[in-house]
Protein backbone atom coordinates (compact mmCIF):
# COMPACT_ATOMS: atom_id res chain seq x y z
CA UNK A 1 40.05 -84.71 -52.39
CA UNK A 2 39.87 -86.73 -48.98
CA UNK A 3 37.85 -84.54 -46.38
CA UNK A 4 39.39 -84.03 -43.41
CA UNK A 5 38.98 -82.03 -39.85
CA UNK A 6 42.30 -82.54 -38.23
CA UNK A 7 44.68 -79.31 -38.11
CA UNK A 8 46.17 -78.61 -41.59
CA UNK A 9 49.95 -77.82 -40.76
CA UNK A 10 51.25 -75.03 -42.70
CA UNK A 11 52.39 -76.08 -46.80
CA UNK A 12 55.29 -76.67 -47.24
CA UNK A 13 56.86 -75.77 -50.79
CA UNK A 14 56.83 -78.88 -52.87
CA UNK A 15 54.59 -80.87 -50.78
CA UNK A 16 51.62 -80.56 -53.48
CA UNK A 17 53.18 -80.79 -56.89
CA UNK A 18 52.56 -84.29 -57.52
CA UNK A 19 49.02 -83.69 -56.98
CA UNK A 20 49.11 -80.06 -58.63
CA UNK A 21 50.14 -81.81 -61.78
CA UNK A 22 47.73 -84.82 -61.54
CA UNK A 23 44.63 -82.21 -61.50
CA UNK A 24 46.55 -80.82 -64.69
CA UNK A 25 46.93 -84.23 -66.46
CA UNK A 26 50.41 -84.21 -66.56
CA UNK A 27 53.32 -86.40 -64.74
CA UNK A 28 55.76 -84.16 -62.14
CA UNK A 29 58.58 -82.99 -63.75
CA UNK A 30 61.32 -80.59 -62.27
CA UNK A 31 62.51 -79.55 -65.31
CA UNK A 32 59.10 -78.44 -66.69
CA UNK A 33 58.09 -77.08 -63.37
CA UNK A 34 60.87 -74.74 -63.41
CA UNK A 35 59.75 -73.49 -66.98
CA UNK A 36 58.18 -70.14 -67.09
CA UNK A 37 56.46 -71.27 -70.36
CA UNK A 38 54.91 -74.63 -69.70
CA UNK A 39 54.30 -72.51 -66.05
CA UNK A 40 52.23 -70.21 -68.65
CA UNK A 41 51.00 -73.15 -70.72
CA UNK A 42 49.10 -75.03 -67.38
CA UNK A 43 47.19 -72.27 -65.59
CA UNK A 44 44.35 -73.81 -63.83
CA UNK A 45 41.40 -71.86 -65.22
CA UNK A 46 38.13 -74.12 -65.30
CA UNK A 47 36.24 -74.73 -62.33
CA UNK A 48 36.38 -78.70 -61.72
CA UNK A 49 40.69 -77.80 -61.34
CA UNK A 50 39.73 -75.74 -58.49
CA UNK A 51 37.19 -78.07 -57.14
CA UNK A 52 39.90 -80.64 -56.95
CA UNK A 53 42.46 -78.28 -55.84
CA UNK A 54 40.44 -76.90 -53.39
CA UNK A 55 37.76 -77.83 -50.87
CA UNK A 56 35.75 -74.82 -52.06
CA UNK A 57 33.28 -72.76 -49.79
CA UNK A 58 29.72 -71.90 -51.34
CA UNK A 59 31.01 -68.16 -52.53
CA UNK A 60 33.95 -69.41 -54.13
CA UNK A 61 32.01 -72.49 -55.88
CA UNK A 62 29.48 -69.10 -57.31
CA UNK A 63 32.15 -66.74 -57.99
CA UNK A 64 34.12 -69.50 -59.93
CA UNK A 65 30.94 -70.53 -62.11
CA UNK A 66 29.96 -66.36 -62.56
CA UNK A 67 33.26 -65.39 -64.50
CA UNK A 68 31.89 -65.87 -67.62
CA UNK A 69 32.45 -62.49 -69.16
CA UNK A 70 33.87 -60.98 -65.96
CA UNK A 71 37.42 -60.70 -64.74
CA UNK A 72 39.42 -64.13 -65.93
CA UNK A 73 40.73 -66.75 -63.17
CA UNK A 74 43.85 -68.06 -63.75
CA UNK A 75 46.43 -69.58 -61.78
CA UNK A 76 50.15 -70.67 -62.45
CA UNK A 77 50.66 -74.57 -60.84
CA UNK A 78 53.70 -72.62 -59.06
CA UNK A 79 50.85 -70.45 -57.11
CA UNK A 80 48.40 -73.05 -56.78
CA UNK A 81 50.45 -75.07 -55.29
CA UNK A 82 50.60 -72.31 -52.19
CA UNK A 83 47.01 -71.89 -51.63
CA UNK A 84 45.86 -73.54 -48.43
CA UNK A 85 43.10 -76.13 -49.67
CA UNK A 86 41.23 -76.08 -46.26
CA UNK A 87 41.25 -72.56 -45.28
CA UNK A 88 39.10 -70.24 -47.41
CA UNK A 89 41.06 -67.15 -45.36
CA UNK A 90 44.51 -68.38 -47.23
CA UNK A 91 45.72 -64.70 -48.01
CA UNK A 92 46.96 -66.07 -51.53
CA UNK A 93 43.88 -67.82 -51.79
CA UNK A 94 41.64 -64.73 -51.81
CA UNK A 95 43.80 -62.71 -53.90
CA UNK A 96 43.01 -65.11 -57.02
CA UNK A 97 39.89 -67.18 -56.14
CA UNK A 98 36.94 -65.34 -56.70
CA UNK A 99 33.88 -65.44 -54.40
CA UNK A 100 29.98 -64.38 -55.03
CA UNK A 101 30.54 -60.97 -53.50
CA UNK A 102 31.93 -59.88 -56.59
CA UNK A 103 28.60 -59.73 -58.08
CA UNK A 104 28.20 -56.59 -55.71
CA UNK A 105 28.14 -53.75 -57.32
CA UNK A 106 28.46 -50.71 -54.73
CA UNK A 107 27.29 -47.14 -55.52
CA UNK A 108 31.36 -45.95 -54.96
CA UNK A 109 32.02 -48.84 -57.61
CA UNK A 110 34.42 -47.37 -60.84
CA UNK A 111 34.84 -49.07 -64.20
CA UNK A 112 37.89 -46.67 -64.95
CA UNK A 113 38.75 -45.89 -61.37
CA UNK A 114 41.87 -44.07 -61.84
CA UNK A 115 40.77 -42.41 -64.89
CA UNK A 116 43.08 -43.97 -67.61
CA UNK A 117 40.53 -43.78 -70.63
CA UNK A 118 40.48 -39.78 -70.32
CA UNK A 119 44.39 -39.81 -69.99
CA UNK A 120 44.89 -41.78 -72.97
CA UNK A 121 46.70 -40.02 -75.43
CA UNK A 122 47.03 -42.47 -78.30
CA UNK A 123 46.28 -46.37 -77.70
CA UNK A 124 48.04 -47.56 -74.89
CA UNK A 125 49.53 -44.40 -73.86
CA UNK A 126 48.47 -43.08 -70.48
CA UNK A 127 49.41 -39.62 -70.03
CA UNK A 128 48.75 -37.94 -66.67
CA UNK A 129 51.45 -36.36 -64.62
CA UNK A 130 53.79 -33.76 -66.76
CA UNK A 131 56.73 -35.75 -67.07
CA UNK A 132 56.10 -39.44 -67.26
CA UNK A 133 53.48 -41.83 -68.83
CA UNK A 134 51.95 -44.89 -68.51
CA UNK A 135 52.82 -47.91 -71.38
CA UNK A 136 50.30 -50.61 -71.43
CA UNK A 137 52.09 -53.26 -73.04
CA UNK A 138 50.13 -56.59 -72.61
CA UNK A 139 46.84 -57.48 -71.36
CA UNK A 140 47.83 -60.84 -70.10
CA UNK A 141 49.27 -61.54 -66.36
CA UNK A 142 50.52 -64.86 -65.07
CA UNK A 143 46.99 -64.88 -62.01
CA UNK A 144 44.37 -62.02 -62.14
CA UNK A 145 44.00 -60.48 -59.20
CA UNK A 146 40.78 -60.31 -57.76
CA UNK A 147 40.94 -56.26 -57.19
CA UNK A 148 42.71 -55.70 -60.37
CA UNK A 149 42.25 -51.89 -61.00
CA UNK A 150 42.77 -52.92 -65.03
CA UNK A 151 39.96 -55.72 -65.00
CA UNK A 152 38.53 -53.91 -67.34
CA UNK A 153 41.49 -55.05 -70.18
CA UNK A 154 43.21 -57.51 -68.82
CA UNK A 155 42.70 -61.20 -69.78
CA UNK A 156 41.04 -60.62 -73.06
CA UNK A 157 43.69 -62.71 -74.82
CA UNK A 158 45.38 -60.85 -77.14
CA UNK A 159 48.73 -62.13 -77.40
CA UNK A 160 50.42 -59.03 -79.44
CA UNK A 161 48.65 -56.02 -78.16
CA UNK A 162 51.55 -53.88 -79.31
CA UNK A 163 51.20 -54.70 -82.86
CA UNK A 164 50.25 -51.46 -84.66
CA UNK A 165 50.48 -49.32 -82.26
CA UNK A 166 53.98 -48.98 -81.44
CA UNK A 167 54.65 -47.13 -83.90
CA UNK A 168 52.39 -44.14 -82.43
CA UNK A 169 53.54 -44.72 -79.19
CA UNK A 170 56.79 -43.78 -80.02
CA UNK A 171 56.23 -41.03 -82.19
CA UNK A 172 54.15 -39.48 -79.43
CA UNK A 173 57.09 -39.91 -77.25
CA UNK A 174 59.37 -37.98 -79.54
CA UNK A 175 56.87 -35.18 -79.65
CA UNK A 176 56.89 -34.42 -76.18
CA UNK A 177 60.48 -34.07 -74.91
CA UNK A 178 58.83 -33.03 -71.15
CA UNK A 179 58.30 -36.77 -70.79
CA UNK A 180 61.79 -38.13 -69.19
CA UNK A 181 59.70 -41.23 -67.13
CA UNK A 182 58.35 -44.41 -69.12
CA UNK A 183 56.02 -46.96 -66.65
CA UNK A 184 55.50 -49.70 -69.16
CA UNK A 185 52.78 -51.70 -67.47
CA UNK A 186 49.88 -53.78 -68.42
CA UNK A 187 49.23 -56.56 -68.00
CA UNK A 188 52.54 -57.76 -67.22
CA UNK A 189 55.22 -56.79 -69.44
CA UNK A 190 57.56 -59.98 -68.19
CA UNK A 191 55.52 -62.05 -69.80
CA UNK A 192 56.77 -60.70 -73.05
CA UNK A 193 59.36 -63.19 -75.02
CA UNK A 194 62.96 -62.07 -73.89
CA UNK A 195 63.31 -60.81 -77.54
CA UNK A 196 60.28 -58.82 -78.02
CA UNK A 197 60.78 -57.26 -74.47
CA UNK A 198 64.37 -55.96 -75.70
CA UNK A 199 63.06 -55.09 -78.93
CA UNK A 200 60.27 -52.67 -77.02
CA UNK A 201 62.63 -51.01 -74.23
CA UNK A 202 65.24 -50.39 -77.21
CA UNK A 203 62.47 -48.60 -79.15
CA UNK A 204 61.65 -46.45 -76.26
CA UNK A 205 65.58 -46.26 -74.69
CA UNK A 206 66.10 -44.58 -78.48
CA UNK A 207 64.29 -41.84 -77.60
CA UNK A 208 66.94 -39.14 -76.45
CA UNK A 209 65.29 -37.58 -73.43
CA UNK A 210 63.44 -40.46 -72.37
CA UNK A 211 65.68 -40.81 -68.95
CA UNK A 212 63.97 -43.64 -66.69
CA UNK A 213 62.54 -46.58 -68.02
CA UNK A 214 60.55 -48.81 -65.19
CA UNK A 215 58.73 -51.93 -65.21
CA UNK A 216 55.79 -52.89 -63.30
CA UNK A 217 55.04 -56.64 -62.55
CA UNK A 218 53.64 -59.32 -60.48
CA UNK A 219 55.95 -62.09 -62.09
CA UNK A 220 58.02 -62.56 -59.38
CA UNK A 221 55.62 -63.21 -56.87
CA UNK A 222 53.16 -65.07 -59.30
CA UNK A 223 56.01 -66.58 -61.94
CA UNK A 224 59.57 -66.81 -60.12
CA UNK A 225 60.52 -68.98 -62.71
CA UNK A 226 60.04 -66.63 -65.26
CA UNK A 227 63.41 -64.46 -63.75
CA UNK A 228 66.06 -66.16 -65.98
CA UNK A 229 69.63 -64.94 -66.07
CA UNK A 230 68.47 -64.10 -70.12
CA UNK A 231 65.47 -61.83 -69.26
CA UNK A 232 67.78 -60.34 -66.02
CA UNK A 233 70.60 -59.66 -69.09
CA UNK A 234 67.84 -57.96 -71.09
CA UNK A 235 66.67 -55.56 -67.83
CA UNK A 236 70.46 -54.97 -66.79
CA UNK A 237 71.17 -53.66 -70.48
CA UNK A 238 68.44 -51.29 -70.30
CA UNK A 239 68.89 -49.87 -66.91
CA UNK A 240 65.32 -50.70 -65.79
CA UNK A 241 63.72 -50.09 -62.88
CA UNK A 242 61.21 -53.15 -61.66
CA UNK A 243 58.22 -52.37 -59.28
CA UNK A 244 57.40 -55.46 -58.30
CA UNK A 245 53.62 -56.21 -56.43
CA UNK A 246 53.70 -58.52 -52.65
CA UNK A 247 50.81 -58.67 -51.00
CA UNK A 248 51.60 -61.10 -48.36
CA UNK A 249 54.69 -62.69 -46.32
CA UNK A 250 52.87 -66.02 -47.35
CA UNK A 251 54.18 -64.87 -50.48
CA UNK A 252 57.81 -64.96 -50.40
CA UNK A 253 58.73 -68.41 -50.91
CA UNK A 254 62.55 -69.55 -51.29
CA UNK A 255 61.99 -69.23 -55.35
CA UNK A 256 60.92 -65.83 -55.15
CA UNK A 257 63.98 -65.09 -52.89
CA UNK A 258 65.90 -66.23 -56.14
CA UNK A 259 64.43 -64.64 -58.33
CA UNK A 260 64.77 -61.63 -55.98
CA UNK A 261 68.61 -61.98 -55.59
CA UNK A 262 69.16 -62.66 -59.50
CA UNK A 263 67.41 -58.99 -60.12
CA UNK A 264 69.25 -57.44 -57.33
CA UNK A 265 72.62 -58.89 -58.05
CA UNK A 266 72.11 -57.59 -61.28
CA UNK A 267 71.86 -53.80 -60.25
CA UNK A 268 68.16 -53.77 -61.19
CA UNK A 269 66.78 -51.57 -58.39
CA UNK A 270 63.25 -53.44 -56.78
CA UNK A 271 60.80 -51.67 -54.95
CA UNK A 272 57.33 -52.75 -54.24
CA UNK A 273 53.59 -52.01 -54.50
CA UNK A 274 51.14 -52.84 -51.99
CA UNK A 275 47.81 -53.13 -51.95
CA UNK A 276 45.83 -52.19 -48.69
CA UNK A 277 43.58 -55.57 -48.42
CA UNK A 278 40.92 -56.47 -46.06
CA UNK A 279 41.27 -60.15 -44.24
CA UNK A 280 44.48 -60.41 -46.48
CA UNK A 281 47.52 -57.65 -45.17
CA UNK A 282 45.14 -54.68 -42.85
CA UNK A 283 46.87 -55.81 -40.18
CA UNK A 284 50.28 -53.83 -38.77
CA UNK A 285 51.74 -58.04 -37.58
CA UNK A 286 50.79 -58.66 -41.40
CA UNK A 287 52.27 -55.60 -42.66
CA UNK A 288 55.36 -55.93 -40.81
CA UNK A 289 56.24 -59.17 -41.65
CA UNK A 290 55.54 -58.52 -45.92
CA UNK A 291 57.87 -55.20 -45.30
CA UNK A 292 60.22 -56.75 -43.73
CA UNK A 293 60.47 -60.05 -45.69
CA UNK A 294 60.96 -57.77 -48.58
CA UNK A 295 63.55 -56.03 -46.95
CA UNK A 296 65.69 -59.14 -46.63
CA UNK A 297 65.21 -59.84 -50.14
CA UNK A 298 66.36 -56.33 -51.35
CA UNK A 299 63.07 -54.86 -52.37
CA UNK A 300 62.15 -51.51 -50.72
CA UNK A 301 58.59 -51.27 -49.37
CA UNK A 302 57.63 -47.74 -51.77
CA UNK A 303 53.73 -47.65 -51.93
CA UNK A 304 51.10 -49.31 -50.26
CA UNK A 305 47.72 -48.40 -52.12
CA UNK A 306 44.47 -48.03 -50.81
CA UNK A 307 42.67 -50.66 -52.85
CA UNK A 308 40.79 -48.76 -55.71
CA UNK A 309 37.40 -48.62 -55.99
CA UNK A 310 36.67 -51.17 -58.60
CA UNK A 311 33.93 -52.99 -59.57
CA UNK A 312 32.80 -55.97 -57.64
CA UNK A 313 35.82 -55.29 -55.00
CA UNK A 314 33.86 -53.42 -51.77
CA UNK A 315 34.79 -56.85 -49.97
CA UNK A 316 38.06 -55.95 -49.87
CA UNK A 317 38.47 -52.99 -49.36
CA UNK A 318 39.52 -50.88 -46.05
CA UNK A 319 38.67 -47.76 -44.84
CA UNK A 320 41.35 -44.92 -45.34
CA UNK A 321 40.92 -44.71 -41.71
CA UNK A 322 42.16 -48.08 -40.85
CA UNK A 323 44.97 -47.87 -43.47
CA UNK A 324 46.10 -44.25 -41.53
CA UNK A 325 45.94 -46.53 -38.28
CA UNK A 326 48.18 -49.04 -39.78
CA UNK A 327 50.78 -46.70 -41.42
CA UNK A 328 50.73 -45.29 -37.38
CA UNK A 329 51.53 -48.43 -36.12
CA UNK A 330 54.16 -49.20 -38.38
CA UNK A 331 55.96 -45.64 -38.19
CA UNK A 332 58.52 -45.18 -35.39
CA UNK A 333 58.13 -49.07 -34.38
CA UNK A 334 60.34 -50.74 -37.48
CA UNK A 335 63.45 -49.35 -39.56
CA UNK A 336 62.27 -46.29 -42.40
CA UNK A 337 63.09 -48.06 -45.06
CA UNK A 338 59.96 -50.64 -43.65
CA UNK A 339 57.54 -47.87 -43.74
CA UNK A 340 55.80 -47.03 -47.31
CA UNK A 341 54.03 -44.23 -48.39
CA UNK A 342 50.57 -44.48 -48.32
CA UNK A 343 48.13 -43.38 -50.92
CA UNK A 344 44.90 -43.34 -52.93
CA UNK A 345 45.32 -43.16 -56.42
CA UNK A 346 42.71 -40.56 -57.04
CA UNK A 347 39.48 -41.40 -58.59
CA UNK A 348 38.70 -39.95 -61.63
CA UNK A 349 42.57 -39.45 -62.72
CA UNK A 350 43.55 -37.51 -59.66
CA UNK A 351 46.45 -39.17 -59.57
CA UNK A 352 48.35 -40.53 -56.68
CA UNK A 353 47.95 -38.69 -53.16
CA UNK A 354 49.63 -39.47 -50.26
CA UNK A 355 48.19 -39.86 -47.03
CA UNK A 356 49.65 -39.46 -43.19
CA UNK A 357 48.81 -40.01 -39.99
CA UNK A 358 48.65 -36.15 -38.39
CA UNK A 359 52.15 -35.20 -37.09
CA UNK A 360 52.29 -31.17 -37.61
CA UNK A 361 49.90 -29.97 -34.83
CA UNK A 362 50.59 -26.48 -35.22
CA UNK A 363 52.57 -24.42 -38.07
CA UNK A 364 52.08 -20.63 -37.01
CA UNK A 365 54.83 -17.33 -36.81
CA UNK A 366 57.73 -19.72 -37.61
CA UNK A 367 56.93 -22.19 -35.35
CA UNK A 368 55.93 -26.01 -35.81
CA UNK A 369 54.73 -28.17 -33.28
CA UNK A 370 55.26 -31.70 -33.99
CA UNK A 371 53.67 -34.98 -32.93
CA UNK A 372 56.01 -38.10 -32.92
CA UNK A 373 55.61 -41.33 -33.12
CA UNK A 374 54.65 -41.76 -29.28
CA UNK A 375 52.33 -38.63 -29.46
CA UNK A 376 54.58 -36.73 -28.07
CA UNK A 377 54.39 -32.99 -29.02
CA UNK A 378 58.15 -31.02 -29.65
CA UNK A 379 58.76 -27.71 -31.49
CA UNK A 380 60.76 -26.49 -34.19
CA UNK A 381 62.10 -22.92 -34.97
CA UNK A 382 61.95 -21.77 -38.39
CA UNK A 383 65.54 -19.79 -39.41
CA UNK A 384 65.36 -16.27 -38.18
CA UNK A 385 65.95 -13.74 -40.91
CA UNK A 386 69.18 -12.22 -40.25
C-alpha cells in the first residue's frame, strides 16, 4: 500500500472494493458483492490480507500474529472495506483488529464471565432467569468481536452445532412450561441457511407455551447483505423479535439502512445492544449520534452493556463510573426513546442489573425527593390513605 501523510478524507462506501477484492484474489463484482454467501466465503482472516489492507501499527501487527489458538479474526470484504487504513483509532477498526494488549490478562479477567457454563441445563441451553432461556445455536459470526463475551466458543468451526442436540433442547423446553421467552443466540443465528433457520424456530414455535421467540445478531451491521426478502419472509412467519448489536454511527452505512427498513417494513420489531467501549462509543457526542442514527432507521436503543470482563479485554473497558456519567449526559438532553438502559450483566451469572445515575434523593413518610435532569431537586406525595 502507497504510504502517505496527507489528510485521509473520510471513506466513502464503495471507494475500496476494487482494491478489497484484489487483496482477496478475486475481480469486483456487484453481483457477488451483494451475496451474503460469497460475503461468508472471502473473510479476510490471515495476516498478510490485513497487512495490505491496512497500514498496521506495531500492536496490531502482534495481536494479528498471536491468534493462534485465541479468539479468531475474521472480517467480511463488506466491513473491511469501512475500516480506515491510516487511522489505528477507526472505531470499526478496533472492534475486529486485534492488538498485543490482548495478551493481558487482568486479575478481574473471566473465562465464563456471565456464568453460562453453571446455567447450562442441557447442551446449548442457558437457563437463568425463571421464564426465558438462552439458545446457542451456532458458534460462527460473520467478524469476531474483539470483547466477545462468548470467545470462549465462538469460531471453533463447527458448521452444524445443532446436530444432536436439538432434540434435548426441545424436550427440555416441553418440560418446563414456566419458560414463555426463547433468546436463540450464538454465534449468530442469521448465518443459518434460510431453511435450517425455519426448520429451528418451527421446532421451538411448536412448543405451546413458548410465547416470544427473539433473535440476537450482529448480521446487519457486519453482513447487510445477508437481510434478503427470503430470510425477512422466514422471521415475519415466526413473529421474531431481532436484537440487533451497533456499536458505532460509523456503522450505519446506506446498506445497513436497507437492511434495516426490509426488517422493519416487515413488522419485525429491532432493538439494539450496545456495548460500553473505551476509545470506540464512551463518549455522550458518540453515543448520541449511534442512538440516534438508529432511531432513524427504526431500531430502539434498549441496552447499552458495560463491556464484560473477559479475558484479554481490560483495554477496553470503562469504568461503571464513566458509563453512569454518560447515561447522565444523555438523559433529559435527547428524546426517551434515545436513552438505553444501562447495565452490567452480572459476573458469575448474576444476571443483568441495571444501573442509574442517582435521581431519588430522599424516599421517607410518603415523600420522595427527586433530582432531574438539571439537578434540580422537586417532591412527590405518596396517595394519602383515605
Amino acid at each position: 500500500m502507497k504510504e502517505t501523510t496527507a489528510p485521509v478524507e473520510p471513506l466513502i462506501a464503495g471507494a475500496r472494493r476494487h482494491e478489497v477484492c484484489q487483496i482477496l484474489g478475486e475481480t469486483y463484482d456487484p453481483a457477488r458483492w451483494n451475496d451474503w454467501r460469497w460475503q461468508m466465503r472471502h473473510r479476510l482472516t490471515k495476516p498478510d490480507q490485513f497487512e495490505q489492507l491496512l497500514r498496521l501499527t506495531p500492536s496490531e501487527r502482534r495481536g494479528l500474529a498471536m491468534c493462534h489458538g485465541k479468539l479468531a479474526v475474521a472480517v467480511t470484504p463488506y466491513l473491511a472495506e469501512l475500516l480506515d487504513p491510516y487511522d489505528p483509532s477507526c472505531p470499526l477498526r478496533m472492534q475486529v483488529v486485534p492488538r498485543e494488549e490482548e495478551a493481558i490478562v487482568s486479575p478481574t479477567d473471566m473465562v465464563d464471565p456471565c456464568g453460562e457454563e453453571h446455567d447450562s441445563v442441557v447442551p446449548g441451553l442457558v437457563h437463568r432467569y425463571p421464564d426465558r432461556v438462552l439458545l446457542l445455536a451456532i458458534d460462527t459470526c460473520a467478524a469476531y468481536c474483539r470483547y466477545c463475551t462468548r470467545s470462549r466458543l465462538v469460531a471453533h468451526g463447527e458448521l452444524d452445532p445443532l446436530a444432536g442436540r436439538l432434540d434435548a433442547i426441545v424436550a427440555y423446553l416441553q418440560a418446563h412450561p414456566e419458560v414463555r421467552d426463547v433468546l436463540v443466540s450464538g454465534g449468530d443465528p442469521l448465518l443459518f441457511s434460510d431453511e435450517k433457520l425455519d426448520e429451528l424456530l418451527g421446532r421451538i414455535r411448536a412448543v405451546p407455551h413458548v410465547e416470544m421467540v427473539r433473535l440476537g445478531s450482529r448480521v446487519p451491521a457486519f453482513l447487510p447483505q445477508r437481510i434478503t426478502p427470503e430470510l425477512v419472509a422466514v422471521l415475519r412467519r415466526h413473529r421474531v423479535w431481532l436484537s440487533l448489536h451497533f456499536s458505532n454511527a460509523a456503522e450505519l452505512t446506506e446498506d445497513v439502512a436497507e437492511a434495516c427498513d426490509r426488517l422493519a417494513d416487515a413488522g419485525i420489531p429491532l432493538g439494539s445492544q450496545t456495548v460500553l467501549l473505551r476509545g470506540i462509543n464512551d463518549s455522550v457526542p458518540e453515543l448520541k449520534a449511534l442512538f440516534h442514527g438508529l432511531l432513524k432507521l427504526r431500531v430502539r436503543p434498549y441496552y447499552l452493556y458495560q463491556c464484560d470482563p473477559v479475558v484479554g479485554t481490560s483495554h477496553l473497558r470503562t469504568t461503571v463510573a464513566k458509563g453512569l456519567e454518560l447515561i447522565a449526559g444523555l438523559r433529559g438532553h435527547t428524546s426517551g426513546y434515545a436513552v438505553p438502559t444501562y447495565v452490567i450483566d452480572a459476573p458469575g451469572g448474576g444476571g443483568k442489573v441495571p444501573l442509574h445515575p442517582q435521581t431519588t434523593v430522599s424516599y421517607e413518610h410518603g415523600t420522595v425527593t427527586l433530582r432531574n435532569w438539571e439537578g434540580g431537586e422537586y417532591t412527590y406525595l405518596d396517595p394519602v390513605a383515605v
